[in-house]
C-alpha atoms as a PDB file:
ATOM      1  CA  UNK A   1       7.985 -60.679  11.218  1.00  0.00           C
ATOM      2  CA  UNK A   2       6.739 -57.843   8.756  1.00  0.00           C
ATOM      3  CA  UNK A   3       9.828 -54.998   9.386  1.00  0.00           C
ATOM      4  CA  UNK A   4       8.027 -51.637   9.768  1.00  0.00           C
ATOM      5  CA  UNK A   5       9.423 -48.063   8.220  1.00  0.00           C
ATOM      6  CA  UNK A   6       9.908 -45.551  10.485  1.00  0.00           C
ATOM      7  CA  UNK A   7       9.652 -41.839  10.106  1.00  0.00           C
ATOM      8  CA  UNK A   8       7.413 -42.319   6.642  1.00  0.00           C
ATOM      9  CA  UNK A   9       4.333 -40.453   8.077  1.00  0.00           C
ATOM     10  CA  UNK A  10       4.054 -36.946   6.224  1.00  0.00           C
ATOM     11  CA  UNK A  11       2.960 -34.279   8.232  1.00  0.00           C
ATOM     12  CA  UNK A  12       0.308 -31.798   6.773  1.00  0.00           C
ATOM     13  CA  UNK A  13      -0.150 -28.526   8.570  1.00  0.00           C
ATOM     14  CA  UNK A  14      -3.723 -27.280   8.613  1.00  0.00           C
ATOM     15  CA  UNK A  15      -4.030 -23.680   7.037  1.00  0.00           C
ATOM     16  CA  UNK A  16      -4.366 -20.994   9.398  1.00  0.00           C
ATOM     17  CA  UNK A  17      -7.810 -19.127   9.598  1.00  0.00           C
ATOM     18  CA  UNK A  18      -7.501 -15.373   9.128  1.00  0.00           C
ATOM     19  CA  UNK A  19      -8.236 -14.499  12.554  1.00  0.00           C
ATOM     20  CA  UNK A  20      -5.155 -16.771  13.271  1.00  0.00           C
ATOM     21  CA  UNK A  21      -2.913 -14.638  10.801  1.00  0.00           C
ATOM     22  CA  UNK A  22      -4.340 -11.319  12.388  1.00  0.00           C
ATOM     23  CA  UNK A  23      -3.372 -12.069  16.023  1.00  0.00           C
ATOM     24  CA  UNK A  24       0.230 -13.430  14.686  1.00  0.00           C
ATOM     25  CA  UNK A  25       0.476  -9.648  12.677  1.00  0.00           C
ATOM     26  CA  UNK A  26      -0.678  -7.899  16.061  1.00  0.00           C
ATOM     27  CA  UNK A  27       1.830  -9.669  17.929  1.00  0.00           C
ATOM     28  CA  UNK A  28       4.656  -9.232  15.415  1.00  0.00           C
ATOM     29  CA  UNK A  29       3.360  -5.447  14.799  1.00  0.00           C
ATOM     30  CA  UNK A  30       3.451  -4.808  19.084  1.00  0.00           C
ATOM     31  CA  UNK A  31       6.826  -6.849  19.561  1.00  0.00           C
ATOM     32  CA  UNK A  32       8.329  -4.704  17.207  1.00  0.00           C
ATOM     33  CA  UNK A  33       6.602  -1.092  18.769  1.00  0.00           C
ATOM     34  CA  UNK A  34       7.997  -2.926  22.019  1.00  0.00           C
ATOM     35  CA  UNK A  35      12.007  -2.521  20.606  1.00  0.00           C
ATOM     36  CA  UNK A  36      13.772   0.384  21.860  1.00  0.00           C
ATOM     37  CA  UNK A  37      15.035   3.197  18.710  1.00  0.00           C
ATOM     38  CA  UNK A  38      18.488   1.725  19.778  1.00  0.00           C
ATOM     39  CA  UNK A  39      17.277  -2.270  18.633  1.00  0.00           C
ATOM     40  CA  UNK A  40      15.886  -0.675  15.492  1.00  0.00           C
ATOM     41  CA  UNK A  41      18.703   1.312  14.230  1.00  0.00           C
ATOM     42  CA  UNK A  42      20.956  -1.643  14.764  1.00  0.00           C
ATOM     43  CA  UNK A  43      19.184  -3.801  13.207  1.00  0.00           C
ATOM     44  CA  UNK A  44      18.913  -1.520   9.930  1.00  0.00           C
ATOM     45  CA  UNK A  45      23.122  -1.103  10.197  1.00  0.00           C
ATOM     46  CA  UNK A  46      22.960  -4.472  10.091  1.00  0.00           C
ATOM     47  CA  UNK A  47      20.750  -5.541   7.091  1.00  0.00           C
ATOM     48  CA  UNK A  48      23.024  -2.273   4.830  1.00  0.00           C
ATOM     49  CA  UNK A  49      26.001  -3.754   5.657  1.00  0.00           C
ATOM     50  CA  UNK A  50      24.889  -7.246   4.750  1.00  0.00           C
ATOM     51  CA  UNK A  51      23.472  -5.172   1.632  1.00  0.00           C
ATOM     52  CA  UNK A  52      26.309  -4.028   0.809  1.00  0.00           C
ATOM     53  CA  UNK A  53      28.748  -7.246   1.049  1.00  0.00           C
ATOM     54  CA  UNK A  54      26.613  -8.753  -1.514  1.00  0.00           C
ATOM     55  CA  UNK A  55      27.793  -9.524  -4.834  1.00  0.00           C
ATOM     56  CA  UNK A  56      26.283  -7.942  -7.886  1.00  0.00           C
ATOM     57  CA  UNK A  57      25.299 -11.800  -8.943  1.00  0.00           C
ATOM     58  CA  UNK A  58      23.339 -12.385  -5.292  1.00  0.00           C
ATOM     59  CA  UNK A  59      22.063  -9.033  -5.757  1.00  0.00           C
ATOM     60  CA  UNK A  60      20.053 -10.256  -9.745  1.00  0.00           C
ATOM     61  CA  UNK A  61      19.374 -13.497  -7.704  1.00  0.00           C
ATOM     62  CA  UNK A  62      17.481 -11.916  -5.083  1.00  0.00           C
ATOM     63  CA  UNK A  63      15.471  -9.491  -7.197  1.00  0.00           C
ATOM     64  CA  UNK A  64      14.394 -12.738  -9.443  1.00  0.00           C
ATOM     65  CA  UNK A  65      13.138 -14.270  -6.190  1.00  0.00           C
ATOM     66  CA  UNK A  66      11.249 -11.055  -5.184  1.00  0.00           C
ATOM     67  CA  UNK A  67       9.426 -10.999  -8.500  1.00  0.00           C
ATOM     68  CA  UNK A  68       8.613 -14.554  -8.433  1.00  0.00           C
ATOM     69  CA  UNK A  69       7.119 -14.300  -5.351  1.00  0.00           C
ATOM     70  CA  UNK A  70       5.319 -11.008  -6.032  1.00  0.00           C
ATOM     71  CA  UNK A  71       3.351 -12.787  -8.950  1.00  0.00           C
ATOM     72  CA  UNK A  72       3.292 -16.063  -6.539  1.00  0.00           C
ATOM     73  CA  UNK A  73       1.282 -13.630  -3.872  1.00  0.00           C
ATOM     74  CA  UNK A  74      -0.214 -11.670  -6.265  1.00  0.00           C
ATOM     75  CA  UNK A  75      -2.038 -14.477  -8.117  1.00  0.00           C
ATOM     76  CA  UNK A  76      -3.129 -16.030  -4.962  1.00  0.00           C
ATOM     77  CA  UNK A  77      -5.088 -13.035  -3.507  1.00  0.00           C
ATOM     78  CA  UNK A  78      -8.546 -11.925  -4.498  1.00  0.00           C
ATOM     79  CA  UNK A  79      -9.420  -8.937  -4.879  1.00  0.00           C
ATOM     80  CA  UNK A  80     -10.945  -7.780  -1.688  1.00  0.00           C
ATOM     81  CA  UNK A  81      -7.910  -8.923  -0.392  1.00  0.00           C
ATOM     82  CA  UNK A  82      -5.314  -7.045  -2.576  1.00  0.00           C
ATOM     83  CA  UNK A  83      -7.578  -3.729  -1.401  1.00  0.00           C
ATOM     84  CA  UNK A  84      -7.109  -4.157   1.464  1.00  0.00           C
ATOM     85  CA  UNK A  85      -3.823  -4.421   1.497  1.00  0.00           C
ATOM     86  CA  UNK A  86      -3.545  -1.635  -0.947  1.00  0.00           C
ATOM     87  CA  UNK A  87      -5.701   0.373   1.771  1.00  0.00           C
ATOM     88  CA  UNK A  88      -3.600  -0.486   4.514  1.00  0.00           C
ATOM     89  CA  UNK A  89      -0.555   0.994   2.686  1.00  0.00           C
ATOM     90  CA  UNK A  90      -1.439   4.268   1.641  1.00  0.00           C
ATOM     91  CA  UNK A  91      -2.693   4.851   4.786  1.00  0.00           C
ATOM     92  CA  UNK A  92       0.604   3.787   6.811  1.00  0.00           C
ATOM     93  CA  UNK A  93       2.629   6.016   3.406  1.00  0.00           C
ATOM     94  CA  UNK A  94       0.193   9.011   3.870  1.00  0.00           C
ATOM     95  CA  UNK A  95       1.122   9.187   7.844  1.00  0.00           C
ATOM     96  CA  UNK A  96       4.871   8.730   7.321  1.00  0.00           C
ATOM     97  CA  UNK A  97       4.832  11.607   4.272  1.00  0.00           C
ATOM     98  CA  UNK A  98       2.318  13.856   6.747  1.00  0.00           C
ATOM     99  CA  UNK A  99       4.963  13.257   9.324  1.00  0.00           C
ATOM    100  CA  UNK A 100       8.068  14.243   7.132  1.00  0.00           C
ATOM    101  CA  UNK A 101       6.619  17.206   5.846  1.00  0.00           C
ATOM    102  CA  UNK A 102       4.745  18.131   9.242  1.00  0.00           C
ATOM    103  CA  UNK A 103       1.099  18.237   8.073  1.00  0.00           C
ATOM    104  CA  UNK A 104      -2.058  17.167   9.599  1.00  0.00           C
ATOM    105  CA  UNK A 105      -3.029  13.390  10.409  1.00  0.00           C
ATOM    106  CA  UNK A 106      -5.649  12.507  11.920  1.00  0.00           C
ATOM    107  CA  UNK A 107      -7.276   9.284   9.603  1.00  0.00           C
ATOM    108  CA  UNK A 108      -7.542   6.039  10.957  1.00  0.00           C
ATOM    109  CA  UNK A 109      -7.640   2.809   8.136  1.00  0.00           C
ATOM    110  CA  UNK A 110     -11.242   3.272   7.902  1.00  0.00           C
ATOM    111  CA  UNK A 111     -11.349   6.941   6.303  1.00  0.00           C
ATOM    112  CA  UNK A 112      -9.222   5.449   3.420  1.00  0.00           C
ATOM    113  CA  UNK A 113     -11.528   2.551   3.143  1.00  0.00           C
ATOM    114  CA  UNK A 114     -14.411   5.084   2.935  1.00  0.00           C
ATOM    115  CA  UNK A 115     -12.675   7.185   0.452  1.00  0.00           C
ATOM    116  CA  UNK A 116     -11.940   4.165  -2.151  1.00  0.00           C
ATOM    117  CA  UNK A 117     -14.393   4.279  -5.245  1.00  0.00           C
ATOM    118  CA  UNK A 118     -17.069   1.759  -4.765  1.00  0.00           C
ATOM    119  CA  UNK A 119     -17.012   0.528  -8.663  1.00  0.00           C
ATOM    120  CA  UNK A 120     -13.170   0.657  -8.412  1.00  0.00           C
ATOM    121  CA  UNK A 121     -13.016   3.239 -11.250  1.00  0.00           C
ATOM    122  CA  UNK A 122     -11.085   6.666 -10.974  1.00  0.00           C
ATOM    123  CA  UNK A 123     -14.007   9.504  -9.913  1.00  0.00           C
ATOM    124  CA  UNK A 124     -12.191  11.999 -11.652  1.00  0.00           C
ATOM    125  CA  UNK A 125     -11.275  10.037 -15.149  1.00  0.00           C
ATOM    126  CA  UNK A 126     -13.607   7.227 -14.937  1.00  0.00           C
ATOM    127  CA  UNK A 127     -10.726   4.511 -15.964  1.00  0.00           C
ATOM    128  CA  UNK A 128     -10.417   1.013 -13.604  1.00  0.00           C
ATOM    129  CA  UNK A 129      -8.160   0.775 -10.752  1.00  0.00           C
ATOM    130  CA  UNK A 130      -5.475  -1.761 -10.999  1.00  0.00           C
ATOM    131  CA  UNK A 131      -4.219  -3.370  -7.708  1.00  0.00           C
ATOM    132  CA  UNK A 132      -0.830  -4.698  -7.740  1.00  0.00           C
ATOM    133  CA  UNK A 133       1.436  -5.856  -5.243  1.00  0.00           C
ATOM    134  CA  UNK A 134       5.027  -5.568  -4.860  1.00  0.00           C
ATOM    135  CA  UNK A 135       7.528  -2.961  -4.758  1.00  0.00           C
ATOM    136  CA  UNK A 136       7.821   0.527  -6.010  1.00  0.00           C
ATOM    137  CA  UNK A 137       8.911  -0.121  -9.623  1.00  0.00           C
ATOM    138  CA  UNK A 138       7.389   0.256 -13.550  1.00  0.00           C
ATOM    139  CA  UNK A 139       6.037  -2.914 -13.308  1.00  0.00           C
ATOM    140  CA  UNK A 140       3.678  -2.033 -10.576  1.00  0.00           C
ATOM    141  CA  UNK A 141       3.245   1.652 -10.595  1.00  0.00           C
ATOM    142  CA  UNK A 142       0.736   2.468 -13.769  1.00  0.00           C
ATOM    143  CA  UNK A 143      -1.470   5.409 -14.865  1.00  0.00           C
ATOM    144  CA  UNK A 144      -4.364   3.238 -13.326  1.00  0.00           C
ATOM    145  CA  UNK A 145      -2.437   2.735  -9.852  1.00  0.00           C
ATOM    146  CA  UNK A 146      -4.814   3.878  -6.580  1.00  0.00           C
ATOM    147  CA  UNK A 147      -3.175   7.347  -5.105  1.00  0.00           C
ATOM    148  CA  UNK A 148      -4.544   9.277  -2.073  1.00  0.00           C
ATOM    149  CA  UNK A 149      -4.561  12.640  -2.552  1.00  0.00           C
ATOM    150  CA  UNK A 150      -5.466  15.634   0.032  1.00  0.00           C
ATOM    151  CA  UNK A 151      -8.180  17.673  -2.074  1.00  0.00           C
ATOM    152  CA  UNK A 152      -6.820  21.090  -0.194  1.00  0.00           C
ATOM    153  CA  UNK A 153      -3.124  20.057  -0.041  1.00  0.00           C
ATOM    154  CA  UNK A 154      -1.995  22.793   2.892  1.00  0.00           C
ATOM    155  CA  UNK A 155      -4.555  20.973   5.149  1.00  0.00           C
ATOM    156  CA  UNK A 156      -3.276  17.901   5.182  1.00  0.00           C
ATOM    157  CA  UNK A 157      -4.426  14.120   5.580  1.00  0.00           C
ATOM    158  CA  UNK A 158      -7.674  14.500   7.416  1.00  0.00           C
ATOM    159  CA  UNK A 159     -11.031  13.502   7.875  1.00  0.00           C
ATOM    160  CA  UNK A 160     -13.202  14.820   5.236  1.00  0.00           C
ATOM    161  CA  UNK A 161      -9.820  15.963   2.362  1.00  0.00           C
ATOM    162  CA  UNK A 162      -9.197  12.885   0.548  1.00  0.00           C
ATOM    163  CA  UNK A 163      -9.655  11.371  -1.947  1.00  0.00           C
ATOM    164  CA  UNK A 164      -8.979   7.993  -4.168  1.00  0.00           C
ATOM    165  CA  UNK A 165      -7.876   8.434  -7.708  1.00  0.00           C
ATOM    166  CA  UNK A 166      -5.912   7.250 -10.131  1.00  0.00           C
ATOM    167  CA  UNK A 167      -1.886   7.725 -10.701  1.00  0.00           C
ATOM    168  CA  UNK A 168      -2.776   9.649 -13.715  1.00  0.00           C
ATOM    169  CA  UNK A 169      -5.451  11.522 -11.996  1.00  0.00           C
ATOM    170  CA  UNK A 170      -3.129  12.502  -9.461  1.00  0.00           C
ATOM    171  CA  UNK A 171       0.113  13.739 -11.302  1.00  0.00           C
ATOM    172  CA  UNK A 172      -2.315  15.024 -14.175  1.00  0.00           C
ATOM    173  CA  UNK A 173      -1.290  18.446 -14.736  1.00  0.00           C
ATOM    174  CA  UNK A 174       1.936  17.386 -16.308  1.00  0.00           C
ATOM    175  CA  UNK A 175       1.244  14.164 -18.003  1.00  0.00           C
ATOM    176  CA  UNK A 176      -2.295  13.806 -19.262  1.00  0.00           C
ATOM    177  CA  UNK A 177      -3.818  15.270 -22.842  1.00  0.00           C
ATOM    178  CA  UNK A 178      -6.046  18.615 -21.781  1.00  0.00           C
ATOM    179  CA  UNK A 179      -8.877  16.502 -22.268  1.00  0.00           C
ATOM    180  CA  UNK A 180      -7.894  14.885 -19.622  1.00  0.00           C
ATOM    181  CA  UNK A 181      -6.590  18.125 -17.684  1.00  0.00           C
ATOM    182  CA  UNK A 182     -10.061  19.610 -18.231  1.00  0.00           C
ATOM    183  CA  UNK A 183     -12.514  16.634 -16.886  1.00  0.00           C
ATOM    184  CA  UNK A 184      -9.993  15.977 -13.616  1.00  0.00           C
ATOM    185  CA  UNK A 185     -10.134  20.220 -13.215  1.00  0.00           C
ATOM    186  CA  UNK A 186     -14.099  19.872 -13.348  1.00  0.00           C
ATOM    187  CA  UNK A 187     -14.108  17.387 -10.925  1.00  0.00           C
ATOM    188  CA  UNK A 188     -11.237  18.609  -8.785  1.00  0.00           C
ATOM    189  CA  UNK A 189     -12.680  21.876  -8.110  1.00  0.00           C
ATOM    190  CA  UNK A 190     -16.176  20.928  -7.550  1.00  0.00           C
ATOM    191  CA  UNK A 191     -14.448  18.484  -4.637  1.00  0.00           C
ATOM    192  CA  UNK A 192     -12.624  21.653  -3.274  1.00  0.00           C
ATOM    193  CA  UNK A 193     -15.827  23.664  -2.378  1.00  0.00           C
ATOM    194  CA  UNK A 194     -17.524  20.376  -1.450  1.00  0.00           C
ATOM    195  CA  UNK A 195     -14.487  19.959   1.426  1.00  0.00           C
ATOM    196  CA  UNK A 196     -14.468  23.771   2.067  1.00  0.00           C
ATOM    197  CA  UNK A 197     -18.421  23.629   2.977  1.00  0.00           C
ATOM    198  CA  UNK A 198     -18.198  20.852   4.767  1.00  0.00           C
ATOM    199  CA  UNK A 199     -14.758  21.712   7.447  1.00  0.00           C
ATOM    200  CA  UNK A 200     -15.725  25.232   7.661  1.00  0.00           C
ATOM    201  CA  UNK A 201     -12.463  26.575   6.289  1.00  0.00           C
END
C-alpha cells in the first residue's frame, strides 16, 4: 500500500482586490475613531516605554528594517498609487498643523487632488515632482518633494488657497538663487490676486 504524506499541500492566498483593502482601512480607520482618548493615550505610554527599553543595537536593527521595507513598498507602487498616497498625507498633515495653530480647514481629499499639477512639475519653478515614501528624513525629503502651501497664509487651508509646489518652491525665500526667488515671486503674487478675486477678501 502506497503510504501517503500528509500536510504537504501549500496553501496560496489569493491577492486581495483594492476594494477589499479599502473596506479593511475603513474598518481599521472607524475601530480606531471608536477607542476612547483614555485607550489611545495608553496605548502611546505603552509603545515609549517599550521605546525606550530598547537597546541602542535593536534600535539600528529596526531602522534597517524600516528602510528595507520603504524601498520594498516603494518599488512596488506605481505612480498613481504613490500620489495618492502622497495626497492623502498632506491632507491629513495640513488638518493636524491647521488644528495646532488654530487656522481654517475646511478641504476634503479631493481639493488636494485638484490642486496637484497635472504634468507633475512644480507651477512655480517648472522642475518634476518626486514621490517618495517613507519617513520624514534626507533621504526622502528633497528640493523636488510635493508641499501644500496656503497662497494667503492668515486664511488658512481652504477651498480655493492652495496650492502644490515643490519643497524648494515652498521654503524659497531662504534657500533658492534670486533667479529662482524672482520666477516663484512672479508666480506667487499673480496666485495671490487670483485667490483674492475669487473669495472676495
Amino acid at each position: 500500500m502506497e503510504q501517503v504524506e500528509l500536510f504537504t499541500v501549500k496553501i496560496v492566498r489569493k491577492p486581495r482586490t483594492e476594494e477589499e483593502k479599502e473596506k479593511s482601512r475603513k474598518s481599521s480607520r472607524k475601530w480606531y475613531a471608536s477607542r476612547s482618548e483614555e485607550h489611545k493615550q495608553r496605548d502611546r505610554e505603552k509603545k515609549r516605554e517599550y521605546q525606550a527599553s530598547m537597546s541602542e543595537e535593536q534600535k539600528e536593527k529596526q531602522k534597517k528594517w524600516k528602510r528595507e521595507y520603504d524601498k520594498k513598498r516603494e518599488a512596488s507602487l506605481d505612480l498613481d498609487q504613490r500620489r495618492n498616497r502622497k495626497i492623502g498625507y498632506m491632507y491629513s498633515s495640513a488638518r493636524r498643523r491647521a488644528k495646532d495653530k488654530e487656522l481654517p480647514f475646511n478641504l476634503i481629499k479631493q481639493d488636494v487632488a485638484d490642486a496637484w499639477p497635472k504634468d507633475d512639475y512644480c507651477p512655480a519653478l517648472r522642475i518634476p515632482l518626486r514621490i517618495r515614501i517613507g519617513n520624514k528624513t534626507s533621504a526622502h525629503i528633497t528640493d523636488n518633494s510635493p508641499n501644500l502651501d496656503r497662497i494667503i497664509p492668515r486664511l488658512g487651508y481652504v477651498k480655493g488657497n492652495i496650492a502644490v509646489v515643490s519643497k524648494l518652491a515652498n521654503g524659497i525665500m531662504s534657500s533658492a538663487r534670486p533667479s529662482e526667488v524672482i520666477k516663484v515671486g512672479k508666480w506667487f503674487d499673480e496666485k495671490y490676486y487670483e485667490v483674492k478675486d475669487t473669495l472676495n477678501v
